[in-house]
Protein backbone atom coordinates (compact mmCIF):
# COMPACT_ATOMS: atom_id res chain seq x y z
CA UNK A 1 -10.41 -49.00 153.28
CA UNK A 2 -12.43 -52.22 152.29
CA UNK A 3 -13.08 -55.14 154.50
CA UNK A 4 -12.22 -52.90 157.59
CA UNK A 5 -14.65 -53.55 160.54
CA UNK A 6 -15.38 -51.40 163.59
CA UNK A 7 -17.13 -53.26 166.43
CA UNK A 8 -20.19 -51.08 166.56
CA UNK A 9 -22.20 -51.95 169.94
CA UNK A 10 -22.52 -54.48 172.33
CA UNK A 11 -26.28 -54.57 173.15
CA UNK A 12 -27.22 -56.94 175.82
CA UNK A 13 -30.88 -57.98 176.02
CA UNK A 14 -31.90 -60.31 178.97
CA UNK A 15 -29.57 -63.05 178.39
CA UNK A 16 -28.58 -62.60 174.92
CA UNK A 17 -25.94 -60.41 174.16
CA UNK A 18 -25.80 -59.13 170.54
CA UNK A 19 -22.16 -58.04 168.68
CA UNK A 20 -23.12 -56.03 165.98
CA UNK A 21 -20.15 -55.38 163.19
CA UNK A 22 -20.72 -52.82 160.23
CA UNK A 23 -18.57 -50.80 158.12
CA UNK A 24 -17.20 -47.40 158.91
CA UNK A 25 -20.29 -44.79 158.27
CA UNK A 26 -22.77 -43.26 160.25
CA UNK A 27 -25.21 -43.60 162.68
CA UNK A 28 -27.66 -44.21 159.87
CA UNK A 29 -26.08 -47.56 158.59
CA UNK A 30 -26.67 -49.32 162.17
CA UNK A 31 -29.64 -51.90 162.23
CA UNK A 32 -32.90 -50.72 164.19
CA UNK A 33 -32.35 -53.73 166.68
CA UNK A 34 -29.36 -51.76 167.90
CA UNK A 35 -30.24 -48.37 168.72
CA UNK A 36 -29.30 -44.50 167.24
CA UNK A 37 -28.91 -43.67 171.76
CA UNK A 38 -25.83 -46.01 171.30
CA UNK A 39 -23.95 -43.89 169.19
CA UNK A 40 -22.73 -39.92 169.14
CA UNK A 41 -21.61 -38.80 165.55
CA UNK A 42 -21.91 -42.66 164.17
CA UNK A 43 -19.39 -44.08 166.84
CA UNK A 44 -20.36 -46.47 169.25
CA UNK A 45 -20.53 -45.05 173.13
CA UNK A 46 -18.59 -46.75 175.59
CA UNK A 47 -20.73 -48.83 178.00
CA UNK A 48 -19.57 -49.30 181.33
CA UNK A 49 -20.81 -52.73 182.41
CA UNK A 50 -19.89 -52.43 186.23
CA UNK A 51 -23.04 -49.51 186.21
CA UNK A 52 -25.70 -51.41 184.20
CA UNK A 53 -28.87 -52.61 186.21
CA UNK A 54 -28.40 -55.88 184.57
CA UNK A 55 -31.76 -58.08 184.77
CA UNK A 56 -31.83 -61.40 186.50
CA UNK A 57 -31.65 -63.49 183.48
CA UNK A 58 -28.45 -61.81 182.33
CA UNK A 59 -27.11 -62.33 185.32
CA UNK A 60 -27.75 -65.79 185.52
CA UNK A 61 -26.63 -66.17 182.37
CA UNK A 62 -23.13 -64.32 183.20
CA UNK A 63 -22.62 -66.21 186.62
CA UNK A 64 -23.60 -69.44 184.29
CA UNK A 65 -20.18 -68.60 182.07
CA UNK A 66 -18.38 -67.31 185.57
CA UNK A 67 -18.87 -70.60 187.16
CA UNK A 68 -18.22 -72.73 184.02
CA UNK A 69 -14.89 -70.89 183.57
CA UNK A 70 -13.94 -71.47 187.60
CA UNK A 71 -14.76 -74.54 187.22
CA UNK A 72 -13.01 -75.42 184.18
CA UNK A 73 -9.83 -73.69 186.11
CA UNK A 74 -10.54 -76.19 188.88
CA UNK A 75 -10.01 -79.30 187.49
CA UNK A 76 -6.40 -79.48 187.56
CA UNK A 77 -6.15 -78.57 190.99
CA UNK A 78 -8.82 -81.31 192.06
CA UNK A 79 -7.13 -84.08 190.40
CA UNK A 80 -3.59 -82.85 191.83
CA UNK A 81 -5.16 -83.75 195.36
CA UNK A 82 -7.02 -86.41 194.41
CA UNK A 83 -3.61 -88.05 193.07
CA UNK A 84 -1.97 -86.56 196.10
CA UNK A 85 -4.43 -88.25 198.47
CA UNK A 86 -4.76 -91.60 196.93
CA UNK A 87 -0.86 -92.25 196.67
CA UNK A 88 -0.33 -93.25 199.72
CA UNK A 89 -1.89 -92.65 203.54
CA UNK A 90 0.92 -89.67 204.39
CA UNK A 91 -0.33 -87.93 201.26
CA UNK A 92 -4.28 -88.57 202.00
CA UNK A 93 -3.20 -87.15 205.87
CA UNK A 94 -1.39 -83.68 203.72
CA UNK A 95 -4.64 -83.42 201.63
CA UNK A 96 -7.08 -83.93 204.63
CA UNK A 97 -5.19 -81.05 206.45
CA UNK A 98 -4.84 -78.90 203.60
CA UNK A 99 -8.36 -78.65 203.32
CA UNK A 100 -9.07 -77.81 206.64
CA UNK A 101 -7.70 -74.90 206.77
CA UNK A 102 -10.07 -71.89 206.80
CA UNK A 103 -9.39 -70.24 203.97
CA UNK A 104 -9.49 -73.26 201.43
CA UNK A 105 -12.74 -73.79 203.22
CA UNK A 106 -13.77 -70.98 201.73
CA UNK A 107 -12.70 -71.96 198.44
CA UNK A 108 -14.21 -74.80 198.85
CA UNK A 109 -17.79 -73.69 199.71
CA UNK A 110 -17.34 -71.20 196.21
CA UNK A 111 -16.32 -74.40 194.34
CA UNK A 112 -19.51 -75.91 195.49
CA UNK A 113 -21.86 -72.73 194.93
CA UNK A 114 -20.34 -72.30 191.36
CA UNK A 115 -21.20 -76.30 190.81
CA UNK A 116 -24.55 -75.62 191.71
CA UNK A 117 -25.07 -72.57 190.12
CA UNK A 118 -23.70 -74.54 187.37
CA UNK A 119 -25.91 -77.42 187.17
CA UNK A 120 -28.96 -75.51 187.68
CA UNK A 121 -28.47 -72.93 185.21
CA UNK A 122 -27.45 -75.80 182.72
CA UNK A 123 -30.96 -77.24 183.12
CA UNK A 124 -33.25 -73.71 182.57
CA UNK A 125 -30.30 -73.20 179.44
CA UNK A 126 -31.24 -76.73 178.79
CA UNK A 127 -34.78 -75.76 178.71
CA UNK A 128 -34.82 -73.11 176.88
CA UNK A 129 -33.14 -75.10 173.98
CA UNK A 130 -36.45 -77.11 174.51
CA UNK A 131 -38.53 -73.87 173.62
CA UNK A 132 -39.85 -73.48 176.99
CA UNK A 133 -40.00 -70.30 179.28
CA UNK A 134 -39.09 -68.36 176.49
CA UNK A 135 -41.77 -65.39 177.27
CA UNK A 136 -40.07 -62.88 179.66
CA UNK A 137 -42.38 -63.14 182.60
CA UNK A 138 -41.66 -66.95 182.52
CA UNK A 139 -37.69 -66.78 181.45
CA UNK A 140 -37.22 -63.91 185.11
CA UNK A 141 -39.26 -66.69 187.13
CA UNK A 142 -36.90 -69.66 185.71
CA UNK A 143 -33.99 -67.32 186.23
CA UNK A 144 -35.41 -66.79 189.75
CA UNK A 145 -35.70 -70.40 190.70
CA UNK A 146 -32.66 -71.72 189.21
CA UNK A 147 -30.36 -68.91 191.00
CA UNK A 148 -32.99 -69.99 194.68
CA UNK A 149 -32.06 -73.53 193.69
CA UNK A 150 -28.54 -73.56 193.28
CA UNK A 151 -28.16 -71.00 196.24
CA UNK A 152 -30.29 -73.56 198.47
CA UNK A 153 -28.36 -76.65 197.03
CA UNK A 154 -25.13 -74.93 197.70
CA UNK A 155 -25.98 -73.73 201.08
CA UNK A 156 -26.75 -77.45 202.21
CA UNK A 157 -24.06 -79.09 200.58
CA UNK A 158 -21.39 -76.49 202.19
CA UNK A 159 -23.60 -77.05 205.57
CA UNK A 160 -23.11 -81.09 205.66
CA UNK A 161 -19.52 -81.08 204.03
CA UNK A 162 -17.94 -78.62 206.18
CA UNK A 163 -19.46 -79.00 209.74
């Protein structure tokens, strides 16, 4: 059948993640940068992504998208209250008790890990659009310090705002 594409692999390298498409043939017809151990009889093997050691770069880089999307999600939600609470002083008095209870607390304190996780991962993605820490050694040490960072940040922002 012509034009018909098969998604042949997902091959995720550090924090780059590769989507290779070719045309229905064998193993043969994949590109090197791929792999032959990700196929059996020219078909791509399922990976299960849940059992994957995943390096810390990746996972930066997946917790990076996580919190972006959260975030994204959050907006509405924040500017509900914040229209709520500036309407009038019964509505800031609704808002102000709202969040006190526990559990939004604890939405709360992931809001402001996943805005920190945010930010910090921004600036080593930032960074690395600069050409810099591009070697491994130095790209698991920036993925180290901005997940330590954003972790610390978080912890002292959820410390001081909900004490």
């Amino acid at each position: 059948m012509v034009g018909h594409v098969e998604l042949a692999a997902l091959y995720c390298h550090d924090t780059i993640t590769f989507i290779h498409l070719y045309s229905p043939g064998s193993a043969r017809d994949v590109p090197s940068s791929v792999g032959k151990h990700m196929f059996v009889n020219g078909r791509p093997v399922y990976l299960n992504l849940l059992k994957i050691r995943w390096p810390l770069p990746a996972l930066v880089s997946g917790l990076h998208r996580i919190s972006g999307v959260v975030l994204f999600l959050a907006i509405p939600v924040g500017l509900l209250l914040l229209d709520q609470s500036l309407a009038n002083p019964e509505g800031f008095s609704a808002v102000k008790g709202l969040l006190a209870h526990p559990f939004l607390k604890l939405i709360l304190a992931g809001m402001i890990w996943a805005l920190c996780h945010h930010l910090f991962a921004g600036m080593r993605f930032f960074l690395m659009d600069l050409d810099l820490f591009m070697e491994r050694s130095q790209a698991r040490r920036s993925a180290a310090l901005a997940a330590a960072a954003g972790g610390l940040s978080a912890l002292i922002l959820i410390v001081r705002l909900l004490s």
